[in-house]
N, C-alpha and C. Protein backbone atom coordinates (compact mmCIF):
# COMPACT_ATOMS: atom_id res chain seq x y z
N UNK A 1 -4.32 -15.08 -13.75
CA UNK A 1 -3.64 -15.51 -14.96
C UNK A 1 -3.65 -17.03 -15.03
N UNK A 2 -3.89 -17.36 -15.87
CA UNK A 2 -3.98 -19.15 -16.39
C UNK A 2 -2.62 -19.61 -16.20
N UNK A 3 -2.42 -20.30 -15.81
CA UNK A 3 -1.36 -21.57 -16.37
C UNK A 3 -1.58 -22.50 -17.18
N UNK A 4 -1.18 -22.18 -18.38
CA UNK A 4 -1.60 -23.52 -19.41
C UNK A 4 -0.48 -24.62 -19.18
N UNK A 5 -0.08 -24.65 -18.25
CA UNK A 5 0.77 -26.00 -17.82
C UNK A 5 -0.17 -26.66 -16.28
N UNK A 6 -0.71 -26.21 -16.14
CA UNK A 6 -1.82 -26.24 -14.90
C UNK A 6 -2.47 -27.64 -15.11
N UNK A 7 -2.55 -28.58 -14.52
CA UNK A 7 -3.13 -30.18 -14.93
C UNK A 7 -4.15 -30.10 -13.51
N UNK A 8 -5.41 -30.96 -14.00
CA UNK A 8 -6.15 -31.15 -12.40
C UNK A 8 -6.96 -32.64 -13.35
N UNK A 9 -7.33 -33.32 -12.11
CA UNK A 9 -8.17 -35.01 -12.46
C UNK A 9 -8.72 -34.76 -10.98
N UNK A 10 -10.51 -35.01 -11.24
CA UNK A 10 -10.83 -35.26 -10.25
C UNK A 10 -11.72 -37.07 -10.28
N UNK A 11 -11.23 -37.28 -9.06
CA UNK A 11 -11.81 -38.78 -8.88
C UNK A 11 -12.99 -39.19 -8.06
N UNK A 12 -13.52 -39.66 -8.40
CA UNK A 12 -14.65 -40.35 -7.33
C UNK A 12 -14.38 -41.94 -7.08
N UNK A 13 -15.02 -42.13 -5.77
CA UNK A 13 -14.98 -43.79 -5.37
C UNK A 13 -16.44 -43.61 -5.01
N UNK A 14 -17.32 -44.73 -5.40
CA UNK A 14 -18.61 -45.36 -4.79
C UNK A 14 -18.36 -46.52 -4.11
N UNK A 15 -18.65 -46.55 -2.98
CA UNK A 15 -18.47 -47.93 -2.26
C UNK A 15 -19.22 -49.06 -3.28
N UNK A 16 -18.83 -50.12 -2.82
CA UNK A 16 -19.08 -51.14 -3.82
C UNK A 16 -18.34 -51.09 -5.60
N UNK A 17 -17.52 -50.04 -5.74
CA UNK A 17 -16.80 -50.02 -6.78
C UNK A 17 -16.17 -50.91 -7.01
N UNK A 18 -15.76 -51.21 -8.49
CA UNK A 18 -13.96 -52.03 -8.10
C UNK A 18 -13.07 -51.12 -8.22
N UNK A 19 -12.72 -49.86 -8.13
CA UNK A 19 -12.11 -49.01 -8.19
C UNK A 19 -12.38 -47.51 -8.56
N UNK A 20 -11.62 -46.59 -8.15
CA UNK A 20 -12.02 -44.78 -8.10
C UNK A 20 -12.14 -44.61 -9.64
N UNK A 21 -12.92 -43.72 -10.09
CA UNK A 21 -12.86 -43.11 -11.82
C UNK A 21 -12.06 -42.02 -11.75
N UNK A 22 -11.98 -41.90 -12.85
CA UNK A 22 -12.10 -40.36 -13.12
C UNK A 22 -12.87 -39.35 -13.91
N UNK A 23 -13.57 -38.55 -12.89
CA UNK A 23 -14.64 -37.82 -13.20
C UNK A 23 -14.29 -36.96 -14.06
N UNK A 24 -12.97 -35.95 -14.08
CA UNK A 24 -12.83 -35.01 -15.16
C UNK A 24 -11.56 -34.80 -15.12
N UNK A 25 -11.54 -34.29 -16.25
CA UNK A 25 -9.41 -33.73 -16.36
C UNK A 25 -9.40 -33.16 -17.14
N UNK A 26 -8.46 -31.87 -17.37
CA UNK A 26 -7.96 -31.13 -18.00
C UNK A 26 -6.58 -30.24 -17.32
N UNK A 27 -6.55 -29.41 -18.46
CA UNK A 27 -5.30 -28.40 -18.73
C UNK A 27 -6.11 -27.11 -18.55
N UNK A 28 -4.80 -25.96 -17.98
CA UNK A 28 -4.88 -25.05 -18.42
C UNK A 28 -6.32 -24.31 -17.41
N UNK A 29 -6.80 -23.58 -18.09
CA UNK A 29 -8.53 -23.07 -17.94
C UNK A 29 -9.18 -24.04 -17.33
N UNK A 30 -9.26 -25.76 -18.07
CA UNK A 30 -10.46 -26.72 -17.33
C UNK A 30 -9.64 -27.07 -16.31
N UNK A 31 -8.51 -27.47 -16.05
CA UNK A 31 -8.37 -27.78 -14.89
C UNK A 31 -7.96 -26.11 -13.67
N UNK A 32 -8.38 -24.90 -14.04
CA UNK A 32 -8.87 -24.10 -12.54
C UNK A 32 -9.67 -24.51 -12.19
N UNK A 33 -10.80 -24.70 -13.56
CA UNK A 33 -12.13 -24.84 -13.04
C UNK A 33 -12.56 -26.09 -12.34
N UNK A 34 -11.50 -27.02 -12.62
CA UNK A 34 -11.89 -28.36 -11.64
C UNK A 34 -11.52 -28.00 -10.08
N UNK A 35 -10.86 -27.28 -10.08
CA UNK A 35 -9.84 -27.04 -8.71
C UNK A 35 -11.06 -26.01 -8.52
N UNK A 36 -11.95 -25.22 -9.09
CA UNK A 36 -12.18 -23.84 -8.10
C UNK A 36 -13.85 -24.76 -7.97
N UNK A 37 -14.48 -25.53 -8.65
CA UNK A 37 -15.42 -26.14 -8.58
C UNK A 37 -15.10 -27.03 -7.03
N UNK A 38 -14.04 -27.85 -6.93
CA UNK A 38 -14.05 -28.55 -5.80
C UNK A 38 -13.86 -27.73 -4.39
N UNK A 39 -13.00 -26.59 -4.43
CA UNK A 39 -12.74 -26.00 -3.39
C UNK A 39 -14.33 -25.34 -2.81
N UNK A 40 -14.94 -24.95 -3.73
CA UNK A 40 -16.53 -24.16 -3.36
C UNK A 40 -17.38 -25.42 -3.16
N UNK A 41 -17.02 -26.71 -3.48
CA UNK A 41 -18.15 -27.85 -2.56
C UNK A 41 -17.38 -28.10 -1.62
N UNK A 42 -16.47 -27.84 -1.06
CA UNK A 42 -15.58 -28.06 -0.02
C UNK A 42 -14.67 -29.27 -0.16
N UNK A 43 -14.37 -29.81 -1.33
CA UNK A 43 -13.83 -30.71 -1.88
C UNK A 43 -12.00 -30.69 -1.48
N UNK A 44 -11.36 -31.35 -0.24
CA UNK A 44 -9.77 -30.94 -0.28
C UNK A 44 -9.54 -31.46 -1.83
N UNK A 45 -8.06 -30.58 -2.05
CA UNK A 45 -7.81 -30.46 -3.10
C UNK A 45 -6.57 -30.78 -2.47
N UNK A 46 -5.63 -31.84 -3.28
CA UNK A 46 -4.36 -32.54 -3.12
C UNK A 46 -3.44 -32.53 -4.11
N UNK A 47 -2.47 -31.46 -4.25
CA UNK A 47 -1.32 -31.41 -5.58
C UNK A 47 -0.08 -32.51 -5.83
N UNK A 48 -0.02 -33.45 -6.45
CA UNK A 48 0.91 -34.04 -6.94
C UNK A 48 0.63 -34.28 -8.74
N UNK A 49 1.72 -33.49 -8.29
CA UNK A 49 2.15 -33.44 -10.13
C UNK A 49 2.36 -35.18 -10.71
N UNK A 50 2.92 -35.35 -9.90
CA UNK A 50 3.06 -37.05 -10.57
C UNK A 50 2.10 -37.98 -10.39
N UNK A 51 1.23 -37.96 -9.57
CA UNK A 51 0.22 -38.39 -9.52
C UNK A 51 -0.71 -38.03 -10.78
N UNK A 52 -0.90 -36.75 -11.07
CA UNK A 52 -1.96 -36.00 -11.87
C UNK A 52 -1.70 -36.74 -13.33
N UNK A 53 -0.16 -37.02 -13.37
CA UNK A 53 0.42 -36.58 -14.86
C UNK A 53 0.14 -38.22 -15.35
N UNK A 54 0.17 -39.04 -14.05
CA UNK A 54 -0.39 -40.85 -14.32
C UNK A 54 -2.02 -40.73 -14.37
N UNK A 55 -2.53 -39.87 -13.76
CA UNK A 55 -4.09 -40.37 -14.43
C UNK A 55 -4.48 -39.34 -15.38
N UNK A 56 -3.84 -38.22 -16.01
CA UNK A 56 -4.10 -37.89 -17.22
C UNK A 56 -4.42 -38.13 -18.02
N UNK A 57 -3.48 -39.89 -17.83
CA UNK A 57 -3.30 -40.79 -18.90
C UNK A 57 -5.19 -41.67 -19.36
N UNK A 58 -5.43 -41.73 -17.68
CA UNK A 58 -6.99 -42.91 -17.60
C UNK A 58 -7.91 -42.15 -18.35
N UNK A 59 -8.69 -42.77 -19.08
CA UNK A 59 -10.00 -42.15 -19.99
C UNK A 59 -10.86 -41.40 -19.00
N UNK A 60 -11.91 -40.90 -19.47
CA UNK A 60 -13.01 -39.80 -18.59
C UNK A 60 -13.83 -41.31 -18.57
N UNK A 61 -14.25 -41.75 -17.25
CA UNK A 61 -15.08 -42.17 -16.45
C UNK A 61 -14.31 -43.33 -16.60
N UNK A 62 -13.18 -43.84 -16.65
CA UNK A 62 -12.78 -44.92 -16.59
C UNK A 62 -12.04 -45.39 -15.07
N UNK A 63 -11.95 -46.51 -14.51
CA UNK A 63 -11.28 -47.16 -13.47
C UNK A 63 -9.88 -46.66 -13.76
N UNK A 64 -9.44 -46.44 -12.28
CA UNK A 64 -7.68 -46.15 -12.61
C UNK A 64 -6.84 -47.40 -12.35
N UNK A 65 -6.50 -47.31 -13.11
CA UNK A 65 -5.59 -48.91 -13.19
C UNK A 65 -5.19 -49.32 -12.31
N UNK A 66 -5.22 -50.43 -11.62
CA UNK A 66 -4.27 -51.51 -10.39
C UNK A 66 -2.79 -51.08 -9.98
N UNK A 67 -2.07 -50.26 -10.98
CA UNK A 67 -0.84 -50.30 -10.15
C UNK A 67 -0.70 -48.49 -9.66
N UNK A 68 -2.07 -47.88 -10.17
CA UNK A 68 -1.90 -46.22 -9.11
C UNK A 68 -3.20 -46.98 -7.58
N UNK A 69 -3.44 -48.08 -7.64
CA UNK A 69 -4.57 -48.53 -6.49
C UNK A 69 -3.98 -47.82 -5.27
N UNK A 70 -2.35 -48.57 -4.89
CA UNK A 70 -1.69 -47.94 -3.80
C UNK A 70 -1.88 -46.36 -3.48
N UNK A 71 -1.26 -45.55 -4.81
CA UNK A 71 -1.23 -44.24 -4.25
C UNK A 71 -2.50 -43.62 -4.31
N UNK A 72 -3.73 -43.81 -4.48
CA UNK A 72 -4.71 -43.33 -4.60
C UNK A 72 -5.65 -43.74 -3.30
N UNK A 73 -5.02 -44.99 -2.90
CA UNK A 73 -5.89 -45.44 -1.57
C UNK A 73 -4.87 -44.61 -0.24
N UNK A 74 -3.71 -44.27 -0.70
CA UNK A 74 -3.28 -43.59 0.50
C UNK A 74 -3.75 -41.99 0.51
N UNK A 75 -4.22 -41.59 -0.70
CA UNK A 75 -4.54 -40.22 -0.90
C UNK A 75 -6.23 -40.65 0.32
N UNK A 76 -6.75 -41.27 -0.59
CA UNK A 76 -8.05 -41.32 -0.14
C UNK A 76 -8.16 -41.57 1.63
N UNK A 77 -7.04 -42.32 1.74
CA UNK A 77 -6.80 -42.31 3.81
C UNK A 77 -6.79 -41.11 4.14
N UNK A 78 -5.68 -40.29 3.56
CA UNK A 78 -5.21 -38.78 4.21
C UNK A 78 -6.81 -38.67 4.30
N UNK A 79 -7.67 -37.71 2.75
CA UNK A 79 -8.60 -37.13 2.62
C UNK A 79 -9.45 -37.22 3.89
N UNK A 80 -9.54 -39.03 4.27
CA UNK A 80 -10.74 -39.33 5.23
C UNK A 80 -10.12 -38.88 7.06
N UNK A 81 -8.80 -39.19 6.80
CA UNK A 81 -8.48 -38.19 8.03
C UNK A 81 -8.56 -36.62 8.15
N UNK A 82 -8.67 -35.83 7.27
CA UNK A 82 -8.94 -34.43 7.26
C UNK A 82 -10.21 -34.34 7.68
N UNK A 83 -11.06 -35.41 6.66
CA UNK A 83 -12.53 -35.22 7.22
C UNK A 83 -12.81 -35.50 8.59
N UNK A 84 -12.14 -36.22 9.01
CA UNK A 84 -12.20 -36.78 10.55
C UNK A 84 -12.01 -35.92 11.67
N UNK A 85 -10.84 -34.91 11.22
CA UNK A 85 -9.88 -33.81 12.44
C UNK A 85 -11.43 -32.82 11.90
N UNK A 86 -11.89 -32.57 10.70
CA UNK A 86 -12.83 -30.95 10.89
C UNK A 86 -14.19 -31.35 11.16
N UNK A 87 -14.29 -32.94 11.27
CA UNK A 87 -15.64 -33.40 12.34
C UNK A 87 -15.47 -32.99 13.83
N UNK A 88 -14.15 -32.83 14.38
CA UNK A 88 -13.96 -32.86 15.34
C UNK A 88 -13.78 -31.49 16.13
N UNK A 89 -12.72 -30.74 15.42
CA UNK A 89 -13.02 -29.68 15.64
C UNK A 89 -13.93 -28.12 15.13
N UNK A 90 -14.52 -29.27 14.64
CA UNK A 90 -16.38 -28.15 13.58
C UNK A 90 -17.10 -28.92 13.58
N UNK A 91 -17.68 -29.30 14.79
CA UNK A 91 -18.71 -30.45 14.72
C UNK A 91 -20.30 -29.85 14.14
């Protein structure tokens, strides 16, 4: 069953960026499909509603503004430590 209250934004960083985009967002239907698209490339998937509901706001392929930099660079630490613990124990 859908949740049409269901929000998903997915982001990318390229090194050499000046900052992460956002690759896609939606409600409802598009955002399962962002969530079931990332989970099948093995993409962790990270829920904060308040997070989601501030880059809702950023255009499709646009830089996320300077003052989510903080919480998005601490998301992006966690992420790179997950990747780090299932290098380790799934080498």
């Amino acid at each position: 069953m859908t949740d049409p209250q269901q929000r998903a934004v997915a982001l990318a960083y390229a090194s050499g960026s000046a900052a992460p985009k956002v690759l896609a967002k939606g409600r409802g239907l598009i955002a399962e499909e962002i969530i079931s698209r990332a989970k099948e490339e093995g993409i962790f998937v990270h829920e904060s509603k308040e997070l989601v509901a501030l880059l809702m706001q950023v255009d499709l392929d646009g830089d996320i503004p300077p003052a989510l930099y903080r919480a998005v660079a601490e998301l992006l630490a966690w992420l790179y430590q997950l990747e780090q613990e299932a290098l380790i124990t799934d080498p």
